[in-house]
C-alpha atoms as a PDB file:
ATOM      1  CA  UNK A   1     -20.797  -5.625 -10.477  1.00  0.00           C
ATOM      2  CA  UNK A   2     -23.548  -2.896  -9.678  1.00  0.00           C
ATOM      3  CA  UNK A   3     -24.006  -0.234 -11.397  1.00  0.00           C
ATOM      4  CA  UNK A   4     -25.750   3.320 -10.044  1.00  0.00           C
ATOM      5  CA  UNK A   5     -28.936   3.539 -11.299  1.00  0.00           C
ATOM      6  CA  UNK A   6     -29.560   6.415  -9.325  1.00  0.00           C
ATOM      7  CA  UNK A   7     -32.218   9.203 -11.168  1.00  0.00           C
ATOM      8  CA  UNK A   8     -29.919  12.519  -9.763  1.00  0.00           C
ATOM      9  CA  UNK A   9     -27.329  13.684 -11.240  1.00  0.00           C
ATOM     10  CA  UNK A  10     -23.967  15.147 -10.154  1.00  0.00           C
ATOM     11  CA  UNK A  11     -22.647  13.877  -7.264  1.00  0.00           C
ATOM     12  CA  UNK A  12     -26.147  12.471  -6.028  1.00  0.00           C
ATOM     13  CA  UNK A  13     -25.442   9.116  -5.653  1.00  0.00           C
ATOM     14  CA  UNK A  14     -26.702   7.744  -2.631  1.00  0.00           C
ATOM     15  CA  UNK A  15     -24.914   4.555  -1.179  1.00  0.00           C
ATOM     16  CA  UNK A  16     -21.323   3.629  -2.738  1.00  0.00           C
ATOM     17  CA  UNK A  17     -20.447   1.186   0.143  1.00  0.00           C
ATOM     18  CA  UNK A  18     -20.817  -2.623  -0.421  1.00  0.00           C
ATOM     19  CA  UNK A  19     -20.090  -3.881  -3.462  1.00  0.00           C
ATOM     20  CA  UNK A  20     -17.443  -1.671  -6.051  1.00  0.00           C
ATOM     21  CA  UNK A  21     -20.081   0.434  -8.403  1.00  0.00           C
ATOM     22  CA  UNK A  22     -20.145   1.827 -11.766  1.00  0.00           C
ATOM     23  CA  UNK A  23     -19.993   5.676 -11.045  1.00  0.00           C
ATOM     24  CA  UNK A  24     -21.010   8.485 -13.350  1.00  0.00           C
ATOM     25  CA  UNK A  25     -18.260  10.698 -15.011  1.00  0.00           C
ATOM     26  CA  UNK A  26     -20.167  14.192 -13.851  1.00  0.00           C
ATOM     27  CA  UNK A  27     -20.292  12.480  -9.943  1.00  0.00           C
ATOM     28  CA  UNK A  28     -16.182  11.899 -10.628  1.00  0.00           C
ATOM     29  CA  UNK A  29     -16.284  15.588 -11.491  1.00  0.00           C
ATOM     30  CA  UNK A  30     -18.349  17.097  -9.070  1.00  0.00           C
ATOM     31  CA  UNK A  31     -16.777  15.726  -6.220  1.00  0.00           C
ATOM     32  CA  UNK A  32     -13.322  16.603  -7.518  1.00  0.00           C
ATOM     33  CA  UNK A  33     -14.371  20.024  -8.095  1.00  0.00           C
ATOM     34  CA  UNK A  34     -13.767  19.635 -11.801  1.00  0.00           C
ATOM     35  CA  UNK A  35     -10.467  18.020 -11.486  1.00  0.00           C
ATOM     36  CA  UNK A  36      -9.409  21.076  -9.342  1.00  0.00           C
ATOM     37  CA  UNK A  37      -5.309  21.079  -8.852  1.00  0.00           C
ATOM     38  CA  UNK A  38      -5.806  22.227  -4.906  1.00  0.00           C
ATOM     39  CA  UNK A  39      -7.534  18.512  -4.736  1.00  0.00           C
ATOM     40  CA  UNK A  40      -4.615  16.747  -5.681  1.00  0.00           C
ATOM     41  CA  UNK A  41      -3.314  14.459  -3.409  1.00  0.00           C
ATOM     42  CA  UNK A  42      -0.882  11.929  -5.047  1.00  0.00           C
ATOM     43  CA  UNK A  43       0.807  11.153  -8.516  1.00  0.00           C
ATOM     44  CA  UNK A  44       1.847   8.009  -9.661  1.00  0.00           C
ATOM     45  CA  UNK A  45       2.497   5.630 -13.141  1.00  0.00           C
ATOM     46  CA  UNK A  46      -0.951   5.252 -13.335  1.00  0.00           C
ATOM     47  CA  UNK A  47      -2.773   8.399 -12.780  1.00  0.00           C
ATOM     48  CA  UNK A  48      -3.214  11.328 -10.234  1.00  0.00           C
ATOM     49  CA  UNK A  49      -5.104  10.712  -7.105  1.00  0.00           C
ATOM     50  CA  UNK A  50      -7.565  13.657  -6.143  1.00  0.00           C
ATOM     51  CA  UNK A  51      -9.053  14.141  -3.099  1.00  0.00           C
ATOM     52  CA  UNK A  52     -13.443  14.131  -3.479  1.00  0.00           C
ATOM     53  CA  UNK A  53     -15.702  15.177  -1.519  1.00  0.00           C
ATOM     54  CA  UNK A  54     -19.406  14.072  -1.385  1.00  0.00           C
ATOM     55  CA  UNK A  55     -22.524  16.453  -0.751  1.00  0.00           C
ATOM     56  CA  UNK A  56     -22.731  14.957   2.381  1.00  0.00           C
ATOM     57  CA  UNK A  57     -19.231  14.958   3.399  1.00  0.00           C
ATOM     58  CA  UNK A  58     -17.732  11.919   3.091  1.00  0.00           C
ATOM     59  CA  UNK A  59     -14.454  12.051   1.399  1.00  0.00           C
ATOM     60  CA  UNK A  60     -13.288   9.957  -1.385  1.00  0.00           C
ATOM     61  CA  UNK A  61      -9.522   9.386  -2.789  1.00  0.00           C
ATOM     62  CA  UNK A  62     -10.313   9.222  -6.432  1.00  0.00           C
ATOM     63  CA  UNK A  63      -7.597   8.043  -8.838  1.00  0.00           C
ATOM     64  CA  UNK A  64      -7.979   9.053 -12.418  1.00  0.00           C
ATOM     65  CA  UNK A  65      -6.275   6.623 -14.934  1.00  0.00           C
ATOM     66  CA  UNK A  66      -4.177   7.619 -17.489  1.00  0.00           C
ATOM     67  CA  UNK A  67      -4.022   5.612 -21.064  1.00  0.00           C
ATOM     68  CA  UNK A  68      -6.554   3.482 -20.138  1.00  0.00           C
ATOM     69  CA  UNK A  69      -8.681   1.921 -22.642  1.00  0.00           C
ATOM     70  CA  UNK A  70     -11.368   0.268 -20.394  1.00  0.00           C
ATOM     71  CA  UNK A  71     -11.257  -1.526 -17.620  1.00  0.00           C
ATOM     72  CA  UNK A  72      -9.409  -4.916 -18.670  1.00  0.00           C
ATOM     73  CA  UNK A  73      -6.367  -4.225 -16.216  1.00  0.00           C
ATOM     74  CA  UNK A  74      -4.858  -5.694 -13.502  1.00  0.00           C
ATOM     75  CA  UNK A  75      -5.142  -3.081 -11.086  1.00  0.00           C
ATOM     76  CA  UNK A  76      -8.908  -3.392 -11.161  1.00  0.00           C
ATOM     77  CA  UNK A  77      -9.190  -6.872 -11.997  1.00  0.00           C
ATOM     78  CA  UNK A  78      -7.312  -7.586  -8.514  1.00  0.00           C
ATOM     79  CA  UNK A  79      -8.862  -4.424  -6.416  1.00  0.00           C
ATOM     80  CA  UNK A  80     -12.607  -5.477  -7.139  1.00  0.00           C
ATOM     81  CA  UNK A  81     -12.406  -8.780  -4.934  1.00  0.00           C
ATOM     82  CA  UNK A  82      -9.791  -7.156  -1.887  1.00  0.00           C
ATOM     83  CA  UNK A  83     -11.951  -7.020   1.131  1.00  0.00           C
ATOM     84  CA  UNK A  84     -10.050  -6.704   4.391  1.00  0.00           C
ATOM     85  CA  UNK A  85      -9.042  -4.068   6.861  1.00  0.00           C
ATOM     86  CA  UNK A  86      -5.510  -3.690   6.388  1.00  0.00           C
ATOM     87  CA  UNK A  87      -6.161  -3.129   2.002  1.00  0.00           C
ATOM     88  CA  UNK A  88      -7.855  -0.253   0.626  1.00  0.00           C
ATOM     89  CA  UNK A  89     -11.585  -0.373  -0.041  1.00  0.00           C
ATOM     90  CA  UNK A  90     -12.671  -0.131  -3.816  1.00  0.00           C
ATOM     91  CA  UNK A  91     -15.758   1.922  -3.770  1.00  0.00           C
ATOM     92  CA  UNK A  92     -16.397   2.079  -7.331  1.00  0.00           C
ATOM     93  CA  UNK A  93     -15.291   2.865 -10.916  1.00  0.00           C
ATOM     94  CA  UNK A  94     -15.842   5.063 -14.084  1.00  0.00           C
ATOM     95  CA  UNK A  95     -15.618   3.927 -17.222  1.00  0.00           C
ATOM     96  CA  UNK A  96     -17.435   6.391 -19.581  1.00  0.00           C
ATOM     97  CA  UNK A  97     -16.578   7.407 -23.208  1.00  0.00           C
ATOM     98  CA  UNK A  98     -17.136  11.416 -24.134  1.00  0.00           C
ATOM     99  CA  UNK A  99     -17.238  12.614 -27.909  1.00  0.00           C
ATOM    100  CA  UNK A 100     -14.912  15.509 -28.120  1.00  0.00           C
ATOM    101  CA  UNK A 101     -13.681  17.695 -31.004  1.00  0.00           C
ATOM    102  CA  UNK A 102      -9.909  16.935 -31.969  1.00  0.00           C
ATOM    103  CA  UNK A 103      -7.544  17.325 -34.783  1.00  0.00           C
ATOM    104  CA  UNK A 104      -6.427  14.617 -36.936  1.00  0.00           C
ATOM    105  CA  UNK A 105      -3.642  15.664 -39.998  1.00  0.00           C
ATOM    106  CA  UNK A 106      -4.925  19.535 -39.650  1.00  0.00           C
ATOM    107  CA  UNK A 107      -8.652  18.715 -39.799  1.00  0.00           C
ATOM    108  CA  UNK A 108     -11.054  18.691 -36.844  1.00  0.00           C
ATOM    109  CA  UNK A 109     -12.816  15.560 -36.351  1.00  0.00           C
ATOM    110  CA  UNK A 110     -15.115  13.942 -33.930  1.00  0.00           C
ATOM    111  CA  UNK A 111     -13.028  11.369 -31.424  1.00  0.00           C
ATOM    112  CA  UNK A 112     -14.088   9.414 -28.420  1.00  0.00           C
ATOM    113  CA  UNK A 113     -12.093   9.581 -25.528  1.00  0.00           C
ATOM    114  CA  UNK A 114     -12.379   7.070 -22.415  1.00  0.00           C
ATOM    115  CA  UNK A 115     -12.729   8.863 -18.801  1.00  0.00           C
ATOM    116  CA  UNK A 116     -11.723   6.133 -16.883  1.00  0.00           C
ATOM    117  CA  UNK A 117     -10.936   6.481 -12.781  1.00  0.00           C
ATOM    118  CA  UNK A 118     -11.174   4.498  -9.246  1.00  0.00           C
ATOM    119  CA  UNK A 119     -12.450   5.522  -6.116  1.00  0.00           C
ATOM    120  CA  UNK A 120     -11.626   4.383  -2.961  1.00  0.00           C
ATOM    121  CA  UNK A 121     -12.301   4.851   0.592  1.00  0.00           C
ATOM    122  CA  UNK A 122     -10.104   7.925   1.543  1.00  0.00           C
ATOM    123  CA  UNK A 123      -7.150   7.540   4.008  1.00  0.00           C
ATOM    124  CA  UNK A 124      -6.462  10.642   5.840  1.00  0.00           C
ATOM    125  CA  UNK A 125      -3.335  10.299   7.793  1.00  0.00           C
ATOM    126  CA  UNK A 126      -1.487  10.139   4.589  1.00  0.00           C
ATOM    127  CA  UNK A 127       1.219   7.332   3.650  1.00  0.00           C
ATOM    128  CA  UNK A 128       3.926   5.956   6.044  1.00  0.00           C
ATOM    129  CA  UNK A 129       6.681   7.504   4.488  1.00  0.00           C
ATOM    130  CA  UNK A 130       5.448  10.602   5.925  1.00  0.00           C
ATOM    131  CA  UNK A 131       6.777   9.141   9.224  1.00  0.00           C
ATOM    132  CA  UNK A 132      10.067   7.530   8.740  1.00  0.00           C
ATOM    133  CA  UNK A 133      12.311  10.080  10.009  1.00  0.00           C
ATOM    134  CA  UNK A 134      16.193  10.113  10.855  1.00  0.00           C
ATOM    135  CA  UNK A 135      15.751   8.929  14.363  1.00  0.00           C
ATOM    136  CA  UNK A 136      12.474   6.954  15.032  1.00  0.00           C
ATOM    137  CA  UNK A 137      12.181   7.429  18.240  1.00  0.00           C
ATOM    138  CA  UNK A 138      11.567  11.208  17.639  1.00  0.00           C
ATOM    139  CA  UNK A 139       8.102  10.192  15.808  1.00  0.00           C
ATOM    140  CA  UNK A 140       5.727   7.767  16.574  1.00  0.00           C
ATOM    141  CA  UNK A 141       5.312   5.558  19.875  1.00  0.00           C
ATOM    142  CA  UNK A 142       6.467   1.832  20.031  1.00  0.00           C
ATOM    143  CA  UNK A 143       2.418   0.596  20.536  1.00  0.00           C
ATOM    144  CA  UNK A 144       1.645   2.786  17.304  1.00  0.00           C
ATOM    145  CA  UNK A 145       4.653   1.603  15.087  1.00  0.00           C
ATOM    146  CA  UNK A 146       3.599  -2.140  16.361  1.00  0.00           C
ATOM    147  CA  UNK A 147       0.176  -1.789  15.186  1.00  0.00           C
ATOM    148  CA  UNK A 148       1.945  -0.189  11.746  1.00  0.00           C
ATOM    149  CA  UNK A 149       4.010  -3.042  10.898  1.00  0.00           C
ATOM    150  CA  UNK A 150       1.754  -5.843  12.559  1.00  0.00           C
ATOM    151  CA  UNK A 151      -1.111  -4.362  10.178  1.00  0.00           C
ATOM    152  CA  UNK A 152       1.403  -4.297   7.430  1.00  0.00           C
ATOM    153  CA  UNK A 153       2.200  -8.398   7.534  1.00  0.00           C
ATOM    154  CA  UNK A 154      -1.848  -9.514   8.061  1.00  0.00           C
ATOM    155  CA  UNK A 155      -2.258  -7.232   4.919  1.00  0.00           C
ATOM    156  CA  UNK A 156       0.131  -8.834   2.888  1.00  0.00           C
ATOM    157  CA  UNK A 157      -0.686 -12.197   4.746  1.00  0.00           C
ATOM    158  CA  UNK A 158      -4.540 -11.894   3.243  1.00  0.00           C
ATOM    159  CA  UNK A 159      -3.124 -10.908  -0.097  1.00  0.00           C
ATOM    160  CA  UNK A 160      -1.253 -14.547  -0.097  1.00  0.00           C
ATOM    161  CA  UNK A 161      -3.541 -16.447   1.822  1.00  0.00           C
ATOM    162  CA  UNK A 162      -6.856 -15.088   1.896  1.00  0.00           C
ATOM    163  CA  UNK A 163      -7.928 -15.090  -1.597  1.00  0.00           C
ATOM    164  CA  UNK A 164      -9.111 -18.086  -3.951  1.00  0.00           C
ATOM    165  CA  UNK A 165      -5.920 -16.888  -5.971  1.00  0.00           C
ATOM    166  CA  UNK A 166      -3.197 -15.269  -4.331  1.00  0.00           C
ATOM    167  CA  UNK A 167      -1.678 -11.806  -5.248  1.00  0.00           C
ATOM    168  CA  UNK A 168       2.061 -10.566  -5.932  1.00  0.00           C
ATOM    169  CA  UNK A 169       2.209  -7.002  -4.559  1.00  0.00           C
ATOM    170  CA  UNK A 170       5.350  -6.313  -6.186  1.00  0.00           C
ATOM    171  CA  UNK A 171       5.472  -2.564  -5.110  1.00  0.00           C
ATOM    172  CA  UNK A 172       5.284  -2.554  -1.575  1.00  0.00           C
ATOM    173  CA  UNK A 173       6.929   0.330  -0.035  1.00  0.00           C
ATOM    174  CA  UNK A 174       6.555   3.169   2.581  1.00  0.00           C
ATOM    175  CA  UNK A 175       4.590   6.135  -0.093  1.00  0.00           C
ATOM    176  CA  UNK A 176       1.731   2.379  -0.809  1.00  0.00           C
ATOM    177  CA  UNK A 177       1.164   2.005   3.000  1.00  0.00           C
ATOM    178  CA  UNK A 178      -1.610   4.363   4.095  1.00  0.00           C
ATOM    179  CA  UNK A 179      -2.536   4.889   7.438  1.00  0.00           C
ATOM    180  CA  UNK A 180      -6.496   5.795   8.369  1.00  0.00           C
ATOM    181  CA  UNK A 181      -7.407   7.896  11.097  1.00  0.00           C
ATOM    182  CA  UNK A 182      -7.102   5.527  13.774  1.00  0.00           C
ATOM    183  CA  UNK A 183      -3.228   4.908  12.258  1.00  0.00           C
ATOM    184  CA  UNK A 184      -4.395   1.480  10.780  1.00  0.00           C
ATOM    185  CA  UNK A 185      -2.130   0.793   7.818  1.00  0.00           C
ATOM    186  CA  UNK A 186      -3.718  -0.175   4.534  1.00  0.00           C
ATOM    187  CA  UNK A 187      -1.809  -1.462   1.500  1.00  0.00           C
ATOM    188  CA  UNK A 188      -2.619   0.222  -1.547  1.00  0.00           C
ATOM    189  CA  UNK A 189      -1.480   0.835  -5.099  1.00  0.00           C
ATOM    190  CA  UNK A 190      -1.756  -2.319  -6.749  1.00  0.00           C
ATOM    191  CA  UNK A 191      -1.119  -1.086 -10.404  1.00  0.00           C
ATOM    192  CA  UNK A 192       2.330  -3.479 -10.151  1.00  0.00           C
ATOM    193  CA  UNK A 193       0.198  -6.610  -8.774  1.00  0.00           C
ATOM    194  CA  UNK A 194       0.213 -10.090 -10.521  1.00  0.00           C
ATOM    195  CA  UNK A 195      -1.789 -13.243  -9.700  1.00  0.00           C
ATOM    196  CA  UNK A 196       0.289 -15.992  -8.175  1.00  0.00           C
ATOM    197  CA  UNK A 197      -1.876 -18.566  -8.942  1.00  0.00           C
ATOM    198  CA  UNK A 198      -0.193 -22.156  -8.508  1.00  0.00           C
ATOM    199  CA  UNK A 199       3.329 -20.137 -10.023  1.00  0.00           C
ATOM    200  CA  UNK A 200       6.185 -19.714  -7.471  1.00  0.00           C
ATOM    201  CA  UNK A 201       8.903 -17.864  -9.682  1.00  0.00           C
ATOM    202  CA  UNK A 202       8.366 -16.256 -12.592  1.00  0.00           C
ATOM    203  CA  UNK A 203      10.931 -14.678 -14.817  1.00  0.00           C
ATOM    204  CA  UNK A 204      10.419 -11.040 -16.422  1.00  0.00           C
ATOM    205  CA  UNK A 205      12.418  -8.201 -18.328  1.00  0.00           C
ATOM    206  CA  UNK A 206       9.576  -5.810 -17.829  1.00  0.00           C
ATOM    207  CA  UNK A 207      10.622  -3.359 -15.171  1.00  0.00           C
ATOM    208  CA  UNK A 208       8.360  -3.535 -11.123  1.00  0.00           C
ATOM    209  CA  UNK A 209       8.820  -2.301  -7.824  1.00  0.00           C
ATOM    210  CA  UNK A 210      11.099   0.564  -6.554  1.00  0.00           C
ATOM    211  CA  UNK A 211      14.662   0.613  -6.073  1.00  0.00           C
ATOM    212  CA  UNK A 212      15.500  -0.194  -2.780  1.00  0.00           C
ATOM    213  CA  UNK A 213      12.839  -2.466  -1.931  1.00  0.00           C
ATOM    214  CA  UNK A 214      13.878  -5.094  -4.774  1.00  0.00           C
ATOM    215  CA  UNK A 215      14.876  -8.526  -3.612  1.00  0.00           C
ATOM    216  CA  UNK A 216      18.531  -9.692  -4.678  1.00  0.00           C
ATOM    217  CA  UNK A 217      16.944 -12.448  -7.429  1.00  0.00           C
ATOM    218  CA  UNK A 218      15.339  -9.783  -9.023  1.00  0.00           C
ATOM    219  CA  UNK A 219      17.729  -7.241  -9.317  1.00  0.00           C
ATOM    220  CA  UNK A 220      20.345 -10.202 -10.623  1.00  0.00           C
ATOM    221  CA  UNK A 221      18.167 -12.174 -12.906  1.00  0.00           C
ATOM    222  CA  UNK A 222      14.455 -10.592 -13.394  1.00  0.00           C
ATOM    223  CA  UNK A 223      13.071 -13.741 -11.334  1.00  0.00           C
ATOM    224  CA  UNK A 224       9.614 -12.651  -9.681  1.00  0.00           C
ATOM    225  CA  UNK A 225       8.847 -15.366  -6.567  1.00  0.00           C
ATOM    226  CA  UNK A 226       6.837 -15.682  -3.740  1.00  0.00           C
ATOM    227  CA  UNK A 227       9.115 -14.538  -1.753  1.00  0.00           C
ATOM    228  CA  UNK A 228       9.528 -11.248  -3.734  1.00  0.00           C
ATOM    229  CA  UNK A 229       7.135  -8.713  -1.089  1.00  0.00           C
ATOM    230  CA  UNK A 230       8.833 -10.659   2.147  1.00  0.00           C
ATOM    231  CA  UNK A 231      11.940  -8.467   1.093  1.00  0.00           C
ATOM    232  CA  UNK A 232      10.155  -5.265   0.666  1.00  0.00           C
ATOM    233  CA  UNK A 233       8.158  -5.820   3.869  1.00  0.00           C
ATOM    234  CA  UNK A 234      11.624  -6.456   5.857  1.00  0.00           C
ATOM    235  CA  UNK A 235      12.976  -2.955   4.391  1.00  0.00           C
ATOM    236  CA  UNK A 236       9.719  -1.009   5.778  1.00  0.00           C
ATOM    237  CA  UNK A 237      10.088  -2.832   9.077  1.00  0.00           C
ATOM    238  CA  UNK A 238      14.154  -2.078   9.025  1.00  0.00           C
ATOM    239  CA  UNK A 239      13.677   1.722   8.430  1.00  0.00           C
ATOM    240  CA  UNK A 240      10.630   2.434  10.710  1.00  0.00           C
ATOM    241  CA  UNK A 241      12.376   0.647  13.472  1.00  0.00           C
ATOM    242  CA  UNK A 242      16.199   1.760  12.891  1.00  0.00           C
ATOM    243  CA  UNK A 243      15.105   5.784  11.196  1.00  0.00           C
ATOM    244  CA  UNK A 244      16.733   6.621   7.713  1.00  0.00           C
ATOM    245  CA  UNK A 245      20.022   6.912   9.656  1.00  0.00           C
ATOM    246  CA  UNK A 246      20.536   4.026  11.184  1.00  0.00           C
ATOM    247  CA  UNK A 247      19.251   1.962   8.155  1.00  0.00           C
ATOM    248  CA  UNK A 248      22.346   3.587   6.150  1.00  0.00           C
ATOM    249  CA  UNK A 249      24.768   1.292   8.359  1.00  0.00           C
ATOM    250  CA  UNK A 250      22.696  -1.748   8.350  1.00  0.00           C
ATOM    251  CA  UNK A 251      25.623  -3.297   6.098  1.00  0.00           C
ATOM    252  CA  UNK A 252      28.066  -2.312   8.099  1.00  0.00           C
ATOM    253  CA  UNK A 253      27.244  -3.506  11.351  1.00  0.00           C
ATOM    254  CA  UNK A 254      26.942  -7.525  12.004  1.00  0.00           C
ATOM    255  CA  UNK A 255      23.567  -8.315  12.770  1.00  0.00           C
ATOM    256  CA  UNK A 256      23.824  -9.336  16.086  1.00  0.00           C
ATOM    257  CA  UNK A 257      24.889  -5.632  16.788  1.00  0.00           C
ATOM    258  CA  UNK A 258      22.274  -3.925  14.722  1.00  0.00           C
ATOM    259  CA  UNK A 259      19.597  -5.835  16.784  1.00  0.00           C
ATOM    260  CA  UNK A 260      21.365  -4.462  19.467  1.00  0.00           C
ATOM    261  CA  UNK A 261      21.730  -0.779  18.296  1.00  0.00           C
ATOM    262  CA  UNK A 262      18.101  -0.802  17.456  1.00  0.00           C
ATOM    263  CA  UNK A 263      16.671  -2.701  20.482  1.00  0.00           C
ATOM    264  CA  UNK A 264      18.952  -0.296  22.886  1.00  0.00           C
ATOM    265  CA  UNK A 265      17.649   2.744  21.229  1.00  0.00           C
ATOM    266  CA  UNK A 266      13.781   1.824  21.743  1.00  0.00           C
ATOM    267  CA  UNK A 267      14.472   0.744  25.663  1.00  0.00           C
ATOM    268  CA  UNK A 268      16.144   3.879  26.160  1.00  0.00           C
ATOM    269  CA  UNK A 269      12.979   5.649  24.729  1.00  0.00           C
ATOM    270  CA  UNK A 270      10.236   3.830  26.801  1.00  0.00           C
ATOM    271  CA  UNK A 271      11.932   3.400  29.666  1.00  0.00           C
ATOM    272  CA  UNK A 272      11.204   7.095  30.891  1.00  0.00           C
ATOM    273  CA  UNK A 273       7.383   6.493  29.811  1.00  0.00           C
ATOM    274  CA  UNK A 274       6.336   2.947  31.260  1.00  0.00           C
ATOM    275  CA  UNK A 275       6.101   0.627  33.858  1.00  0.00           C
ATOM    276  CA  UNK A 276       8.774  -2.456  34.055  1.00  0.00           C
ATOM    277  CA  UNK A 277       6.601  -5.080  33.010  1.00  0.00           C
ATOM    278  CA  UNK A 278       5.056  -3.594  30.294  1.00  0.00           C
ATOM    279  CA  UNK A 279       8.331  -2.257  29.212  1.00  0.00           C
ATOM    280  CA  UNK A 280       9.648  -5.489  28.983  1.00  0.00           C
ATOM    281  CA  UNK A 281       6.873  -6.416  26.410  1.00  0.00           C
ATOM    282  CA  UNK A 282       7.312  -3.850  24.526  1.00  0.00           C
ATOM    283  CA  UNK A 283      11.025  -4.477  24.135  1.00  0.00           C
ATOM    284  CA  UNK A 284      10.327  -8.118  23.377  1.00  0.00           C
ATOM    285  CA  UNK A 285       8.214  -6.676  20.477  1.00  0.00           C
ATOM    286  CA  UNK A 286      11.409  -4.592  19.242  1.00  0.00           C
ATOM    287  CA  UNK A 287      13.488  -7.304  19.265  1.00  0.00           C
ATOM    288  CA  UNK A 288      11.217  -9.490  17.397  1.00  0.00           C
ATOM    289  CA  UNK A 289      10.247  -7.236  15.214  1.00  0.00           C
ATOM    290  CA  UNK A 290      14.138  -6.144  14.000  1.00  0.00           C
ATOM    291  CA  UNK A 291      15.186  -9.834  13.981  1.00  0.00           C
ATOM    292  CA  UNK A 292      11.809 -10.710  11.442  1.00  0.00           C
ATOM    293  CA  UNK A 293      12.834  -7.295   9.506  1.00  0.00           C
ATOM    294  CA  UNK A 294      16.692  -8.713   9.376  1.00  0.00           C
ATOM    295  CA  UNK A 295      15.294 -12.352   7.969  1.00  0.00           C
ATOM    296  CA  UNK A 296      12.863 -10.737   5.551  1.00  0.00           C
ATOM    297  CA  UNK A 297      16.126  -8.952   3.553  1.00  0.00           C
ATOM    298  CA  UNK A 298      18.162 -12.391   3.312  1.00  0.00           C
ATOM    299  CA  UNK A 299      19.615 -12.654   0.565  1.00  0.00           C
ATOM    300  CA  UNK A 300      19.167 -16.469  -0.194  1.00  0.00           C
ATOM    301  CA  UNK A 301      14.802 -16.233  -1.051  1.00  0.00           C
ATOM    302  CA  UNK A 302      14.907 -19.243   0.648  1.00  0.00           C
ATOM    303  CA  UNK A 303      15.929 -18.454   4.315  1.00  0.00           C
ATOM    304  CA  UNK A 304      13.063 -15.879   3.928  1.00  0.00           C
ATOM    305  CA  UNK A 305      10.463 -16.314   6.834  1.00  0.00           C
ATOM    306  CA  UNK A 306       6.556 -17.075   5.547  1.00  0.00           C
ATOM    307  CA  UNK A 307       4.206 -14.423   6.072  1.00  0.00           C
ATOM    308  CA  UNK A 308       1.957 -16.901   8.079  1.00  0.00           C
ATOM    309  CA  UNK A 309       4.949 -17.319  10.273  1.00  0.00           C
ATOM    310  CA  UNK A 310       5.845 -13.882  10.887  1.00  0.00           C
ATOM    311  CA  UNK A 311       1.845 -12.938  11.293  1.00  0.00           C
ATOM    312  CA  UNK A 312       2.063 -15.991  14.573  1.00  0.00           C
ATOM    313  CA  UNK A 313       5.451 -14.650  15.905  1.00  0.00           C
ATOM    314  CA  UNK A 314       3.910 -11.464  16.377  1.00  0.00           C
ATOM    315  CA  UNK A 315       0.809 -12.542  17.749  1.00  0.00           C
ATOM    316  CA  UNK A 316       2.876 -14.636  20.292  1.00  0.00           C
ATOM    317  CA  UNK A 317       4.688 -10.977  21.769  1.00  0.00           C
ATOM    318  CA  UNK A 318       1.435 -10.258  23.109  1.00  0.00           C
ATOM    319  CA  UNK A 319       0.957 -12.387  25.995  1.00  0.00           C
END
């Protein structure tokens, strides 16, 4: 792991690209305008995400850590190897002690306190529950949501697949899919992950994930499997294809009639916009798309569709 070596001070650090860096505690400041509340861009379990900014520009989403000792956690540990489009990009770390003056049983005494944070590339469209919305086809257009949720599964497919050990996700939701400028999602917010290893199920009575986006086996009985983020991934796809609305009677239709519902909804949408033909693909898509969503959220882990699989079905819409 590099570490800046870099004579300036501040937030002179020339490149932070490549390889995640050790980063100075005064750059972490600088760029954050000393921790300034206007710069705040995100809270979460683990710490408060500011938004930096570089002498030159370039912004940085820098996540300060809360009651962190050092850097022996998971959420490092599994962000310093993630290289891929569709995951966040680790640009580099702090991890610097500070002595400070603090009372101890109503003396002052000298303490060390740990300034730990993350930085990462910063992600300016915000997250995608920013754009699920009653009705769906009020927001964004079918070749945009596409790109969204195929993004989405080659994400999580790398996360399973393209690593020497595969990663659990175990928090995948709308708020820890962010979207670049170009609307390319990105999963993020791996303070939840595990690695998988050569383990299919595991069994756990320490609370992960958000409600709503739990699988059935973990809700019932704690059990953690590979086929715990298929679940969560078929709730994203569900509600950014069917709106908030229409997700709230996904139990009460059969499913045979919510494909329906949903895949009428969409024609009716492009049909104003496009030609036949390509409407016709891109109604394909929609249907595909709401029947891998449907299969994602069976109950029974087992009928659950691979990631692989869903990644080809996609690819085979687009011919």
């Amino acid at each position: 792991m590099a570490e800046d070596k870099s004579s300036g001070t501040g937030n002179k650090v020339d490149n932070i690209h490549g390889q995640p860096r050790k980063l100075p505690y005064q750059f972490i400041k600088d760029i954050t305008n000393d921790f300034d509340e206007a710069q705040i861009v995100g809270r979460g379990a683990y710490g408060t995400v500011y938004k930096g900014t570089r002498e030159n520009g370039e912004e940085i989403a820098v996540k300060v850590l809360q009651n962190m000792t050092g850097f022996d956690n998971k959420e490092f540990e599994n962000l310093r190897r993630l290289k891929h489009q569709n995951v966040v990009e680790l640009l580099g770390f702090c991890n610097e002690s500070e002595k400070v003056v603090a009372e101890y049983n109503g003396k002052q005494v000298i303490a060390e306190k740990m300034h730990t944070a993350l930085c990462f590339e910063y992600v300016c469209n915000g997250s995608l529950a920013e754009y699920i919305s009653d009705d769906p086809c009020l927001g964004l257009n079918w070749q945009i949501l596409y790109k969204i949720i195929k993004g989405t599964c080659q994400g999580l497919e790398y996360l399973r697949h393209g690593l020497e050990v595969p990663i659990w996700h175990l928090d995948l939701k709308p708020a820890n899919i962010l979207l670049d400028k170009d609307m390319i999602p990105k999963l993020a917010d791996f303070g939840l992950s595990r690695l998988l290893g050569d383990e299919n199920t595991r069994k756990t009575i320490s609370p992960v994930g958000t409600w709503g986006y739990l699988p059935p086996e973990y809700v019932q009985q704690g059990l953690m499997t590979k086929e715990f983020d298929i679940f969560g991934l078929g709730v994203i796809i569900a509600k950014l294809m069917a709106g908030r609305e229409g997700y709230s009677k996904i139990d009460d239709m059969k499913e045979k009639m919510f494909i329906k519902h949903v895949h009428g909804n969409w024609r009716k949408k492009m049909r104003a916009t496009l030609p036949p033909r390509q409407l016709e693909v891109y109604c394909e898509q929609v249907k595909t798309c709401i029947q891998i969503a449907l299969e994602c959220m069976k109950r029974e882990r087992q009928e659950r569709p691979a990631i692989q699989s869903i990644v080809s079905r996609l690819e085979q819409t687009e011919y």
